[in-house]
N, C-alpha and C. Protein backbone atom coordinates (compact mmCIF):
# COMPACT_ATOMS: atom_id res chain seq x y z
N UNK A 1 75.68 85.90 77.39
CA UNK A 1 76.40 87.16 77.58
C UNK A 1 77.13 87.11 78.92
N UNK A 2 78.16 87.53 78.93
CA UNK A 2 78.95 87.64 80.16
C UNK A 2 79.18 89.17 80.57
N UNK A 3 78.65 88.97 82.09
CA UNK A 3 79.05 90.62 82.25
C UNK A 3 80.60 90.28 83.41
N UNK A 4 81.14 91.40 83.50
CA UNK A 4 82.17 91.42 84.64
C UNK A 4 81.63 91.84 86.25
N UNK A 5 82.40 90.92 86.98
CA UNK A 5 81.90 91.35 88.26
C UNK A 5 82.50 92.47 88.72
N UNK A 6 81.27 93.25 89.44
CA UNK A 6 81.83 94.55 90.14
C UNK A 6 81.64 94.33 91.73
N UNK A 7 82.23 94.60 92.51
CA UNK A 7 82.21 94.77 94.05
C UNK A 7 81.73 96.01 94.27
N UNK A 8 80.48 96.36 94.75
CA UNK A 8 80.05 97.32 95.22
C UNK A 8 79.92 97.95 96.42
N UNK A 9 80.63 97.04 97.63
CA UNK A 9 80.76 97.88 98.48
C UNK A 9 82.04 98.11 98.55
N UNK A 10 82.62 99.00 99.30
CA UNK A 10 84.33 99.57 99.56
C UNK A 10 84.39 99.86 100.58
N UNK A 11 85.20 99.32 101.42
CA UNK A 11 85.23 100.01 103.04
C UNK A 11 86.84 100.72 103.40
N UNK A 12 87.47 101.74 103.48
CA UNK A 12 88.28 102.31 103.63
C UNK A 12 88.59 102.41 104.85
N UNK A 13 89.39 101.58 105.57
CA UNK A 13 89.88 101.72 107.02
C UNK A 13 91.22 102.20 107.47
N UNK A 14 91.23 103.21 108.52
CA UNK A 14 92.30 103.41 108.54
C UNK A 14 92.83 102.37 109.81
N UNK A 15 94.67 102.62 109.17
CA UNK A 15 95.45 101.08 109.58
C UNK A 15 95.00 100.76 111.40
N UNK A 16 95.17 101.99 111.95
CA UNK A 16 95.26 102.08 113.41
C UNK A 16 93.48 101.63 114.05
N UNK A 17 92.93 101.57 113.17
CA UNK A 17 91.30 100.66 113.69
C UNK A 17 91.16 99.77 112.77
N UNK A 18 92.19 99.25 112.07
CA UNK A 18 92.26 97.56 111.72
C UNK A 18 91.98 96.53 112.80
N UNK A 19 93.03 96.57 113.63
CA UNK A 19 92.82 95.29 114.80
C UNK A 19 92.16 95.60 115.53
N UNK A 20 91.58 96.64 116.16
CA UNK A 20 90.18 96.31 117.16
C UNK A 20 88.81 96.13 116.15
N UNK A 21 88.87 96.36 115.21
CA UNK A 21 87.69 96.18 114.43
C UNK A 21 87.66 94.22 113.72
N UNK A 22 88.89 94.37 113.15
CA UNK A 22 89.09 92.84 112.81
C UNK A 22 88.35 91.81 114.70
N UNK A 23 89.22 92.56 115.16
CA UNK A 23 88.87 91.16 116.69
C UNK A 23 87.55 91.69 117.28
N UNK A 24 86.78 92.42 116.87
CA UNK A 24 85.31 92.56 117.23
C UNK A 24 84.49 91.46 116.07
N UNK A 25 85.03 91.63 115.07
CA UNK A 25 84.53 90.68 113.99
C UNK A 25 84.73 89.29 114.63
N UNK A 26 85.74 89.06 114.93
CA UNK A 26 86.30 87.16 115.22
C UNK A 26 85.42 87.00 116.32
N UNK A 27 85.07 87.97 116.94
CA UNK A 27 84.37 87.52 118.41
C UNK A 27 82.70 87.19 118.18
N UNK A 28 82.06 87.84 117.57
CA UNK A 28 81.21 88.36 116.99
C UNK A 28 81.12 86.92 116.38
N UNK A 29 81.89 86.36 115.52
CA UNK A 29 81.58 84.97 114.71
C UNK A 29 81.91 84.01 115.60
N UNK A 30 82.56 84.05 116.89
CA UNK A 30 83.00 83.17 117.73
C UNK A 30 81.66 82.71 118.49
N UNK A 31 81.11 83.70 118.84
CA UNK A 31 80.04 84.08 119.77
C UNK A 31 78.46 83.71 119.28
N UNK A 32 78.21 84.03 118.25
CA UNK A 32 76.51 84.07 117.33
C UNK A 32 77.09 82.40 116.62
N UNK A 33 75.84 81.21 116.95
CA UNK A 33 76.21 79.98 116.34
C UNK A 33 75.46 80.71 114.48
N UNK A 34 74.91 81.43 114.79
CA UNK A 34 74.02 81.73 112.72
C UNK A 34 75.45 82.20 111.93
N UNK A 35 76.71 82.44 112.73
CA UNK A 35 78.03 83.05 111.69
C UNK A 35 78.73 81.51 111.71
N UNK A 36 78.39 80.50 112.35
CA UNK A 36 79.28 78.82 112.10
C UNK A 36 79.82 79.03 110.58
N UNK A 37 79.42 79.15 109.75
CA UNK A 37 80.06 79.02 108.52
C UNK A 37 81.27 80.23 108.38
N UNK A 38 81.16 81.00 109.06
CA UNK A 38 81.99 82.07 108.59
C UNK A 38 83.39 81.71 109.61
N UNK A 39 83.73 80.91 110.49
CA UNK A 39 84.82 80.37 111.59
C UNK A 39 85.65 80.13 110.77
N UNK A 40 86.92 80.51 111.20
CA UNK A 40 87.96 80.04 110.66
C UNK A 40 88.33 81.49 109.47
N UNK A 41 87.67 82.33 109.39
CA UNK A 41 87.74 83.61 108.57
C UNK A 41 89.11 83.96 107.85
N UNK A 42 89.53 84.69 106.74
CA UNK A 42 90.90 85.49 106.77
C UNK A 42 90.32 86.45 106.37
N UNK A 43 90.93 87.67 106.92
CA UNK A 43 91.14 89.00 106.46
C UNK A 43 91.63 88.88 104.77
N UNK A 44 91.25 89.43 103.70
CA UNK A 44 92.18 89.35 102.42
C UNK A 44 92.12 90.86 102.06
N UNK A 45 93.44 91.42 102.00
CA UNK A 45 93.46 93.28 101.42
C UNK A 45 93.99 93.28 100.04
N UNK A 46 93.42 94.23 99.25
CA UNK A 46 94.04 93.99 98.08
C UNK A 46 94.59 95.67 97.61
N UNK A 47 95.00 95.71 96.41
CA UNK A 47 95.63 97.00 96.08
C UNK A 47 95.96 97.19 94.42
N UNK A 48 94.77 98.12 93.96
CA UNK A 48 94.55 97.83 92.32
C UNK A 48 95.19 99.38 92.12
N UNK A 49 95.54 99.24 90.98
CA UNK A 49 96.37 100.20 89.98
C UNK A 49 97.50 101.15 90.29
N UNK A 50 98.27 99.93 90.61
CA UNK A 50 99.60 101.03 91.68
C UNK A 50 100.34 100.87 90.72
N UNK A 51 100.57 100.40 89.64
CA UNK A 51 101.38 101.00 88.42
C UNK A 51 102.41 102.00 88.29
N UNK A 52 101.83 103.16 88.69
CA UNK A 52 102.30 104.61 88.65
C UNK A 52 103.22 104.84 89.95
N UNK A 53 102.44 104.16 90.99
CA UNK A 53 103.88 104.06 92.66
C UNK A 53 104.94 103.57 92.51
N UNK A 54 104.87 102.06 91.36
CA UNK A 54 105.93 101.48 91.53
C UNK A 54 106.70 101.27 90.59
N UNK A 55 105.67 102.18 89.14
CA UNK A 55 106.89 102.04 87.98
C UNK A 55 108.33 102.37 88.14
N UNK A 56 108.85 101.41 87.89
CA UNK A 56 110.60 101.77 87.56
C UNK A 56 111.12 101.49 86.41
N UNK A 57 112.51 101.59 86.67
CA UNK A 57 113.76 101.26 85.53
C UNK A 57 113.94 99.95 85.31
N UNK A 58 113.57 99.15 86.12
CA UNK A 58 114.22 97.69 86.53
C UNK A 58 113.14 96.52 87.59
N UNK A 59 113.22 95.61 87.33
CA UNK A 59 112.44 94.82 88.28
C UNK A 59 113.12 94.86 89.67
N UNK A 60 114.32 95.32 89.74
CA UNK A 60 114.81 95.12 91.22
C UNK A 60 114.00 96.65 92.23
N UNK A 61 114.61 97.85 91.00
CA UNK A 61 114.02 99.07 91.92
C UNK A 61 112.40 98.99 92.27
N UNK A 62 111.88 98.46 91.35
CA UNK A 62 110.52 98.24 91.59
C UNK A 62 109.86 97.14 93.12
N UNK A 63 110.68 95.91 92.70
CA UNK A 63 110.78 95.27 94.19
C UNK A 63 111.36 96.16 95.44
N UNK A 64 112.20 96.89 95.45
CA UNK A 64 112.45 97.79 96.36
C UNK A 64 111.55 98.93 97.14
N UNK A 65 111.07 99.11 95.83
CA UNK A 65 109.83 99.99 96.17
C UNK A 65 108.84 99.99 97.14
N UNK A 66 108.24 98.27 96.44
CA UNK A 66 106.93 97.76 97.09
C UNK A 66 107.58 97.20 98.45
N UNK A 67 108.66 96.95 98.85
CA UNK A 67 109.11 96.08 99.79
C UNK A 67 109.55 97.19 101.07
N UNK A 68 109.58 98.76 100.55
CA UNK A 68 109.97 99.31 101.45
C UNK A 68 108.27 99.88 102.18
N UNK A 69 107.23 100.16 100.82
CA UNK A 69 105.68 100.20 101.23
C UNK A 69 105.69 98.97 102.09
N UNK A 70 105.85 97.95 102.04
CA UNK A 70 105.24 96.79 103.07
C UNK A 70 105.88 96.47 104.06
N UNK A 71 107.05 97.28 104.10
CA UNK A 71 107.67 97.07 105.84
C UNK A 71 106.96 97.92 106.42
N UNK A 72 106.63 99.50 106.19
CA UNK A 72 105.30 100.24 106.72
C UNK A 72 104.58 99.95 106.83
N UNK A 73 103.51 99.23 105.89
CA UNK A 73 102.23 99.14 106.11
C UNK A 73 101.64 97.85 107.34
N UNK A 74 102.45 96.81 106.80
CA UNK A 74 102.33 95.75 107.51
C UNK A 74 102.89 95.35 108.95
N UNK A 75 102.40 94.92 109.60
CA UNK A 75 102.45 94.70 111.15
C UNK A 75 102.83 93.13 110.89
N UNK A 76 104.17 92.55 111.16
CA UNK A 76 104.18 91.10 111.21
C UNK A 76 103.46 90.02 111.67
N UNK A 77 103.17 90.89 112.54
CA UNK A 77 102.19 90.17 113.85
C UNK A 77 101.16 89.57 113.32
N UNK A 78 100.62 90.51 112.29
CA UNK A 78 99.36 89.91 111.87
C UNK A 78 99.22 89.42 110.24
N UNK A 79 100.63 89.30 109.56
CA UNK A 79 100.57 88.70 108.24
C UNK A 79 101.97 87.95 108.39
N UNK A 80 101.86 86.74 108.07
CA UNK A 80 102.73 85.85 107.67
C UNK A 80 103.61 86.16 106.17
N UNK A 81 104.61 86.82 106.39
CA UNK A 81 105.52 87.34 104.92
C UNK A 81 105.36 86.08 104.11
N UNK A 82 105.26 85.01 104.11
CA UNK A 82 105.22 84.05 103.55
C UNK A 82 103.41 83.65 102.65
N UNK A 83 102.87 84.68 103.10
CA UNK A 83 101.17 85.06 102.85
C UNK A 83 100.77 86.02 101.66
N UNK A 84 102.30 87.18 100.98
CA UNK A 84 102.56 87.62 100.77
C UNK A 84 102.96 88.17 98.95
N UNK A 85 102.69 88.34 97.90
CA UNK A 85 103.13 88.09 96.83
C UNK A 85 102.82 89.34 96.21
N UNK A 86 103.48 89.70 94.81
CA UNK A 86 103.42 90.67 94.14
C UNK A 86 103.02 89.94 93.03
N UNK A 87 101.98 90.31 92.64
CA UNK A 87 101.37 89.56 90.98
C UNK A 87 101.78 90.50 89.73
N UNK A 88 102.56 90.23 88.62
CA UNK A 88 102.72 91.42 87.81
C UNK A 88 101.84 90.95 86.44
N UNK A 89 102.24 92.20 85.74
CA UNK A 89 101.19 92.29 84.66
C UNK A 89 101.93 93.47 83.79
N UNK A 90 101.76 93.41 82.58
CA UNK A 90 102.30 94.83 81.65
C UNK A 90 100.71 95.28 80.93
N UNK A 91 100.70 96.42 80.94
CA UNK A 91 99.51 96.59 80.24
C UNK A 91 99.80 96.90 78.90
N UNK A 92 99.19 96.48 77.90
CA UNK A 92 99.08 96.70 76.50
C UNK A 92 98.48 97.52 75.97
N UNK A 93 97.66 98.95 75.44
CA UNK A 93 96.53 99.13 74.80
C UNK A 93 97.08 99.49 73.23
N UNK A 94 95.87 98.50 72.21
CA UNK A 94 96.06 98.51 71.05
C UNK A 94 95.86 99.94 70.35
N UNK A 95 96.61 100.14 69.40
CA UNK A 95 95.98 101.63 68.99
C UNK A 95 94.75 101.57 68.20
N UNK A 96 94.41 101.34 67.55
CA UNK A 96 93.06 100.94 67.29
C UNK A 96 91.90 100.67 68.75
N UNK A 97 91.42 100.82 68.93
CA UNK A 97 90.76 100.40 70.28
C UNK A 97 89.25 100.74 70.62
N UNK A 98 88.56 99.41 70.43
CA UNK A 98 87.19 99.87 70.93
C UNK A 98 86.39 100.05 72.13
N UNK A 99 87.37 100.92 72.50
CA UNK A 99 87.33 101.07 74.15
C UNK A 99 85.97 102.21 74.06
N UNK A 100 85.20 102.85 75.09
CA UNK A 100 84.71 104.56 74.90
C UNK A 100 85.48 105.52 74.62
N UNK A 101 85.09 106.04 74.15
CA UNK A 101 83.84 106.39 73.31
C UNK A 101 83.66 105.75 71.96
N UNK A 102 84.64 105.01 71.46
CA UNK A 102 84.24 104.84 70.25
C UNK A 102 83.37 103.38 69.66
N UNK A 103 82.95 103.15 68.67
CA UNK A 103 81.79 102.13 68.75
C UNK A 103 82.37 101.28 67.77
N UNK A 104 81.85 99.71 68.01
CA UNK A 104 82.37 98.79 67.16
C UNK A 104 81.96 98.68 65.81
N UNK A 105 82.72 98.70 64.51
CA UNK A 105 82.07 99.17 63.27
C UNK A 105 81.54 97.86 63.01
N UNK A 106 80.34 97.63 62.24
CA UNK A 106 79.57 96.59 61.24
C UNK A 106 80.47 95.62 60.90
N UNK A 107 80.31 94.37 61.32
CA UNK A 107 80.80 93.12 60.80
C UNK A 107 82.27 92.86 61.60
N UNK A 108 82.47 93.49 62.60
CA UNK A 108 83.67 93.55 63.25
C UNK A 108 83.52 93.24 64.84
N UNK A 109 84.37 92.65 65.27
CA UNK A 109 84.48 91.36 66.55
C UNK A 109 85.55 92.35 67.47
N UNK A 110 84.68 93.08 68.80
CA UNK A 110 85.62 93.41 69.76
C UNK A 110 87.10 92.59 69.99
């Protein structure tokens, strides 16, 4: 049986105690030899179900979109644009669907 992985913790930071918190971390692993494995670290941020921010008409307005969010959000200083990517995806849902609430009938394969 395969289950899906869930991440259970979530830490919500706001942008302006990013970098003193990030460089308390680097020091912190610089400093304690029991973090040696953790040297050399990256920060990785991610950003799930923005669908709805950036739906558009067109793949260009949509790149526009996200590109005008990431001149705000991002500080050059500390991300290499070249570090950088938009992953896409279309979502499908079948009409039929044995999603919840409803249950898979007898002799039938999710």
């Amino acid at each position: 049986m395969q289950v899906s992985r869930t991440q259970l913790l979530k830490y919500f930071i706001q942008p302006e105690k990013l970098s003193t918190i990030w460089d308390y971390v680097l020091e912190a692993i610089q400093g304690n030899p029991a973090f040696a494995d953790f040297r050399g670290v990256t920060l990785f941020a991610t950003a799930k179900d923005l669908k709805y921010r950036y739906m558009s008409t067109s793949l260009e307005n949509m790149r526009s979109k996200w590109e005008q969010q990431y001149k705000w959000a991002v500080n050059p200083e500390f991300q290499a644009r070249g570090q950088a990517f938009i992953d896409l995806g279309k979502q499908i849902t079948a009409q039929g669907t044995y999603l919840f609430p409803y249950t898979i009938p007898k002799g039938q394969e999710p």
